[in-house]
PDB file of N, CA and C in Angstrom:
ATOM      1  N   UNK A   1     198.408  91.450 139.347  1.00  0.00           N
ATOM      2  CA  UNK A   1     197.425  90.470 139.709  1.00  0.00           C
ATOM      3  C   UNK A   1     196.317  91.113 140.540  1.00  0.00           C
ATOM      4  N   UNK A   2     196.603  91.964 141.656  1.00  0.00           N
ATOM      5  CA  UNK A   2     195.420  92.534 142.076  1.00  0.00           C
ATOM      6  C   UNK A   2     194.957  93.627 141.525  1.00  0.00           C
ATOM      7  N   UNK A   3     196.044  94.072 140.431  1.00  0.00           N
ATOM      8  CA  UNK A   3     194.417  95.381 139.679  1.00  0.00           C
ATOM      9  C   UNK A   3     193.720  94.559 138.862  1.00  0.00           C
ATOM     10  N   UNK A   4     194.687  93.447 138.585  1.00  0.00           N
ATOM     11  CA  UNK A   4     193.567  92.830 137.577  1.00  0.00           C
ATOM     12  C   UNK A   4     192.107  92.200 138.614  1.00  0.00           C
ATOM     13  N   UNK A   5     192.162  91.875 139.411  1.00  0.00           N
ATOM     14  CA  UNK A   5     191.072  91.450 140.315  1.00  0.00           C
ATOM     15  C   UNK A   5     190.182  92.559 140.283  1.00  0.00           C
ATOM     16  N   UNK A   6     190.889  93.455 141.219  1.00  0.00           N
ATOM     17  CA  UNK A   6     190.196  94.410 141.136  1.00  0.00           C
ATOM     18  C   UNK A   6     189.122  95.178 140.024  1.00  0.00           C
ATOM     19  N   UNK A   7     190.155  94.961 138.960  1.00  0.00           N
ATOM     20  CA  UNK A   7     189.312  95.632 137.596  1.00  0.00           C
ATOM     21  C   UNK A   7     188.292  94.913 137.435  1.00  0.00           C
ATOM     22  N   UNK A   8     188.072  93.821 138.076  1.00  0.00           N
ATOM     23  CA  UNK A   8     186.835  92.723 137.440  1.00  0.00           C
ATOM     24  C   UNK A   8     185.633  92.500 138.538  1.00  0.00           C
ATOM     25  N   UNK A   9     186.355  93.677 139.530  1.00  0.00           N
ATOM     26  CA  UNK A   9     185.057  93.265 140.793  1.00  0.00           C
ATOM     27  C   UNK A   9     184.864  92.133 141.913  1.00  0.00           C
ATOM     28  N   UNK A  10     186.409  91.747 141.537  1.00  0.00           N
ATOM     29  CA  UNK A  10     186.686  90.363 142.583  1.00  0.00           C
ATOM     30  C   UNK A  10     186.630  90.838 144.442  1.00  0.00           C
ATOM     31  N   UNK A  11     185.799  90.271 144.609  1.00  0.00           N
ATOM     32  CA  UNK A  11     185.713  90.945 146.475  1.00  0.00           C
ATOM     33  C   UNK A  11     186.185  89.591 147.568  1.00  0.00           C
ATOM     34  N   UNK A  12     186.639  88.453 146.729  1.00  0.00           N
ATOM     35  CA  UNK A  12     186.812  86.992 147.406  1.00  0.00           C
ATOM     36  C   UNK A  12     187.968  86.640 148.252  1.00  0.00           C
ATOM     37  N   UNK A  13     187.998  85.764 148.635  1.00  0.00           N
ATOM     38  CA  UNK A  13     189.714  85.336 149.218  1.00  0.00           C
ATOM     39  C   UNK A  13     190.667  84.997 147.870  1.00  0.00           C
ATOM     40  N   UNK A  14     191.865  85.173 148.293  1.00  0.00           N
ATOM     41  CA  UNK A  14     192.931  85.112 147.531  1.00  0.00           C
ATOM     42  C   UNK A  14     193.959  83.936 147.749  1.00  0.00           C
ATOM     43  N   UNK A  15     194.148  82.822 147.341  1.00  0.00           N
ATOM     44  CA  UNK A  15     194.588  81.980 148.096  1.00  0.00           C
ATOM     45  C   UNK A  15     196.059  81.780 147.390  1.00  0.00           C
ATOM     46  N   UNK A  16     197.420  81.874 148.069  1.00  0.00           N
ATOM     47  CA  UNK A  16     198.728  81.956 147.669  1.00  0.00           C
ATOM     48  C   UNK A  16     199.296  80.814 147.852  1.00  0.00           C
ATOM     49  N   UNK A  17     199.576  80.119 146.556  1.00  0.00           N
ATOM     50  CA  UNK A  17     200.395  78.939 146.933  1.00  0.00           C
ATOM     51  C   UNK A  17     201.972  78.737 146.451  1.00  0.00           C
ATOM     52  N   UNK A  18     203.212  78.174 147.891  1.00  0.00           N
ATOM     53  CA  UNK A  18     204.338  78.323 147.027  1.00  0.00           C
ATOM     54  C   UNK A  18     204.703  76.686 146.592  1.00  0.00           C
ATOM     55  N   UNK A  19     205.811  76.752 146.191  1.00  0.00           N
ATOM     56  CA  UNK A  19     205.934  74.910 145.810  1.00  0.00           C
ATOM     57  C   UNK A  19     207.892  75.185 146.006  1.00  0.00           C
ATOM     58  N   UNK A  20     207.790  73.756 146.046  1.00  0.00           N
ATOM     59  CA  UNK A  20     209.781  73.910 146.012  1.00  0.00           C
ATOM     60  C   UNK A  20     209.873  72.591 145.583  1.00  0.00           C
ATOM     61  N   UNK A  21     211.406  72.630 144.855  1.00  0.00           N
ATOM     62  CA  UNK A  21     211.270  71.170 144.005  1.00  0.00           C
ATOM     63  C   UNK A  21     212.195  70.888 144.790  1.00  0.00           C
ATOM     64  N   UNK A  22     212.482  69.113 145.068  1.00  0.00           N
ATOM     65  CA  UNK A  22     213.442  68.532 145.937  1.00  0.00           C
ATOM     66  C   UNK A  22     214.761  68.639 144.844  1.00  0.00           C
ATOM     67  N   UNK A  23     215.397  69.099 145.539  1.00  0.00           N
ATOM     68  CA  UNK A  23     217.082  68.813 144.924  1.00  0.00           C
ATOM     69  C   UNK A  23     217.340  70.372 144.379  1.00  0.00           C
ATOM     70  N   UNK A  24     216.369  71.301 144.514  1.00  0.00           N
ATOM     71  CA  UNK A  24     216.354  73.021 143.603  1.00  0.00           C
ATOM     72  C   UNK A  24     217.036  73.611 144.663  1.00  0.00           C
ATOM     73  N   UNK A  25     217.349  74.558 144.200  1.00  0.00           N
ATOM     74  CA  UNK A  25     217.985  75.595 144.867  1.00  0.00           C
ATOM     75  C   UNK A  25     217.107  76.827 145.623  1.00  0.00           C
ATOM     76  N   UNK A  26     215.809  76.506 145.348  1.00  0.00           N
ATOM     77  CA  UNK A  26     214.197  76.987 145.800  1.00  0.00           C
ATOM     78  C   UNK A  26     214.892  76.801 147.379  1.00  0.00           C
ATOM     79  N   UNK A  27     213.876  77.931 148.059  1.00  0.00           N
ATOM     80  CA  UNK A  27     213.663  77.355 149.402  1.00  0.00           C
ATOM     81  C   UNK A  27     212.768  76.621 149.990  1.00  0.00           C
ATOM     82  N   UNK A  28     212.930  75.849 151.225  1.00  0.00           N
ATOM     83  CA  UNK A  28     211.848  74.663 151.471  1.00  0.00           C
ATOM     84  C   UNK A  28     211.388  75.003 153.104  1.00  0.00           C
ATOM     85  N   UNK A  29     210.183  74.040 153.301  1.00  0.00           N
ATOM     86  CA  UNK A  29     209.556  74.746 154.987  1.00  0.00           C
ATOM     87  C   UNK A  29     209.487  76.121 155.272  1.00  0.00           C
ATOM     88  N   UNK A  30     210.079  76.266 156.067  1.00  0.00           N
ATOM     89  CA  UNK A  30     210.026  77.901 156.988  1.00  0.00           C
ATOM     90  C   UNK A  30     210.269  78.624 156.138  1.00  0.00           C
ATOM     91  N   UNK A  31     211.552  78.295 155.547  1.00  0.00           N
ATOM     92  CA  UNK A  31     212.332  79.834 154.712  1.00  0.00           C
ATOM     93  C   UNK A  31     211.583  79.983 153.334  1.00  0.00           C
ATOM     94  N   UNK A  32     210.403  78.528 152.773  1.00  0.00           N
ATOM     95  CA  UNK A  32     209.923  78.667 151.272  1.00  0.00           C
ATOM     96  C   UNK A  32     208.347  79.844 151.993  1.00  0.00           C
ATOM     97  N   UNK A  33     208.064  79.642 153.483  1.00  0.00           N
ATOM     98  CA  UNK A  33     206.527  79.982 153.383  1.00  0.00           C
ATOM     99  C   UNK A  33     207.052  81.967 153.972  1.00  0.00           C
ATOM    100  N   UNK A  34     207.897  82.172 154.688  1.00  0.00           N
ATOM    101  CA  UNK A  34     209.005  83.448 154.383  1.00  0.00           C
ATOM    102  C   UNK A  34     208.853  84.299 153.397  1.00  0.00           C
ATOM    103  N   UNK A  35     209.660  83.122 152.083  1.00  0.00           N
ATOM    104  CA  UNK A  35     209.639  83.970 151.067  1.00  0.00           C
ATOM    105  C   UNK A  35     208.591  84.642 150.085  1.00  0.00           C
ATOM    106  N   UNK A  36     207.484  83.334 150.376  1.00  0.00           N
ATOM    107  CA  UNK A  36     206.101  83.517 150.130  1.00  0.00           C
ATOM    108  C   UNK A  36     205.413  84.797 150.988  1.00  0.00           C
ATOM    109  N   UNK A  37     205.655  84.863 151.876  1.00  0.00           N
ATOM    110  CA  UNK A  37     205.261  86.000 152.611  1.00  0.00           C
ATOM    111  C   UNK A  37     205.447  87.275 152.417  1.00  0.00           C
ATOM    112  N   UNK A  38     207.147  87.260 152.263  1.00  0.00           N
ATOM    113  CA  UNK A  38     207.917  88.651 151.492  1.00  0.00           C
ATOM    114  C   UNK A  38     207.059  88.585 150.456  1.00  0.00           C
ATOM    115  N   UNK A  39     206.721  87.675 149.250  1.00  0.00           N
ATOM    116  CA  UNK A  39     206.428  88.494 148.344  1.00  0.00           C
ATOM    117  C   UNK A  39     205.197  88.630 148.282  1.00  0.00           C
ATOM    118  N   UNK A  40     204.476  88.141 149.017  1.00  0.00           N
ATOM    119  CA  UNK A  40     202.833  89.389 148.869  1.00  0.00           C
ATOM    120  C   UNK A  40     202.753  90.259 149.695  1.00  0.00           C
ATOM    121  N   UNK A  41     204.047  90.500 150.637  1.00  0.00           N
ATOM    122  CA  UNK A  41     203.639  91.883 151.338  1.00  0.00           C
ATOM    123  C   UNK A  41     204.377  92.457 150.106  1.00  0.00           C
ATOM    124  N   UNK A  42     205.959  92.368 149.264  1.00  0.00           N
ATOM    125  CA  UNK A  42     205.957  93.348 148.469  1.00  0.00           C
ATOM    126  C   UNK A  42     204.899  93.424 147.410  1.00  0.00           C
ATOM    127  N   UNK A  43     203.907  92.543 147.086  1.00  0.00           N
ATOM    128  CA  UNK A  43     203.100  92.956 146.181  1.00  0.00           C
ATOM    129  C   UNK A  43     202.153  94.463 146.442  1.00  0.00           C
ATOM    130  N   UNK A  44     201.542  93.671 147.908  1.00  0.00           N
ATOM    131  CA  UNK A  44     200.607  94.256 148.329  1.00  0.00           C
ATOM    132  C   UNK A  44     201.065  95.912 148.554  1.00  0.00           C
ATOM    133  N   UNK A  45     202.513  95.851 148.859  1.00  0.00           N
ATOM    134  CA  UNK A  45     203.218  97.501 149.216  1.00  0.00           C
ATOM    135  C   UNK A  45     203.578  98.337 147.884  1.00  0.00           C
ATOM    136  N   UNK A  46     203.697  97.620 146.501  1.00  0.00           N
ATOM    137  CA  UNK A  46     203.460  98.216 145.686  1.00  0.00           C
ATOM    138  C   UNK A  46     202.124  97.996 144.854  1.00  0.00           C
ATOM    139  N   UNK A  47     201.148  97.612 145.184  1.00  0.00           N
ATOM    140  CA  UNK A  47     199.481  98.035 144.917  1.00  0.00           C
ATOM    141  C   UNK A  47     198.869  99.065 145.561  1.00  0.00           C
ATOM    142  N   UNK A  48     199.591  99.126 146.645  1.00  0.00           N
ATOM    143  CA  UNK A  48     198.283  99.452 147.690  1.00  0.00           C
ATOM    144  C   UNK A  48     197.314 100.737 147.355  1.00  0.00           C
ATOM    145  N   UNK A  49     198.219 101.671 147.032  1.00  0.00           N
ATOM    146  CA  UNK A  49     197.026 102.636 146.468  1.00  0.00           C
ATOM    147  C   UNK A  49     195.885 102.071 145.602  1.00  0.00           C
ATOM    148  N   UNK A  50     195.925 100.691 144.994  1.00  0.00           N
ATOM    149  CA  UNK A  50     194.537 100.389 144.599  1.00  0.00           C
ATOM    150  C   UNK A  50     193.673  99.299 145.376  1.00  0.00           C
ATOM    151  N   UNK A  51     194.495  98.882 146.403  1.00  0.00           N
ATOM    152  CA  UNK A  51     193.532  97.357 146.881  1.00  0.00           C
ATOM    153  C   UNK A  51     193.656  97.645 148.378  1.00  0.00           C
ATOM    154  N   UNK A  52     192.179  97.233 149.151  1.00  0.00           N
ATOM    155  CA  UNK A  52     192.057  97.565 150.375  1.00  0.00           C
ATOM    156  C   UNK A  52     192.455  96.070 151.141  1.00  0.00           C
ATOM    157  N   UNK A  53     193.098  96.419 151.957  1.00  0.00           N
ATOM    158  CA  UNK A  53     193.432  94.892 153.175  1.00  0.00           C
ATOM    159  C   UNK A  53     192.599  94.986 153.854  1.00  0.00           C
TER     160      UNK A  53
END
């Protein structure tokens, strides 16, 4: 997702949204915005040689 940005010249905000369904086995509140977190730092830790923070 971010080389593809990148490849296109995108210089904007990035806005991350998570969702959790009632009754799922998803996580919800704290631990859903967490996991959301983990995964754009692991995104961002395997991009990084192409995208600047």
């Amino acid at each position: 997702m971010f080389q593809g940005l990148e490849q296109i010249g995108y210089s904007g905000l990035l806005t991350v949204e998570s969702v959790s369904k009632p009754g799922s086995d998803l996580p919800v509140h704290a631990a859903l915005a967490r996991q959301c977190y983990n995964d754009v730092q692991h995104l961002l830790k395997i991009t990084q040689t192409n995208v600047s923070v």
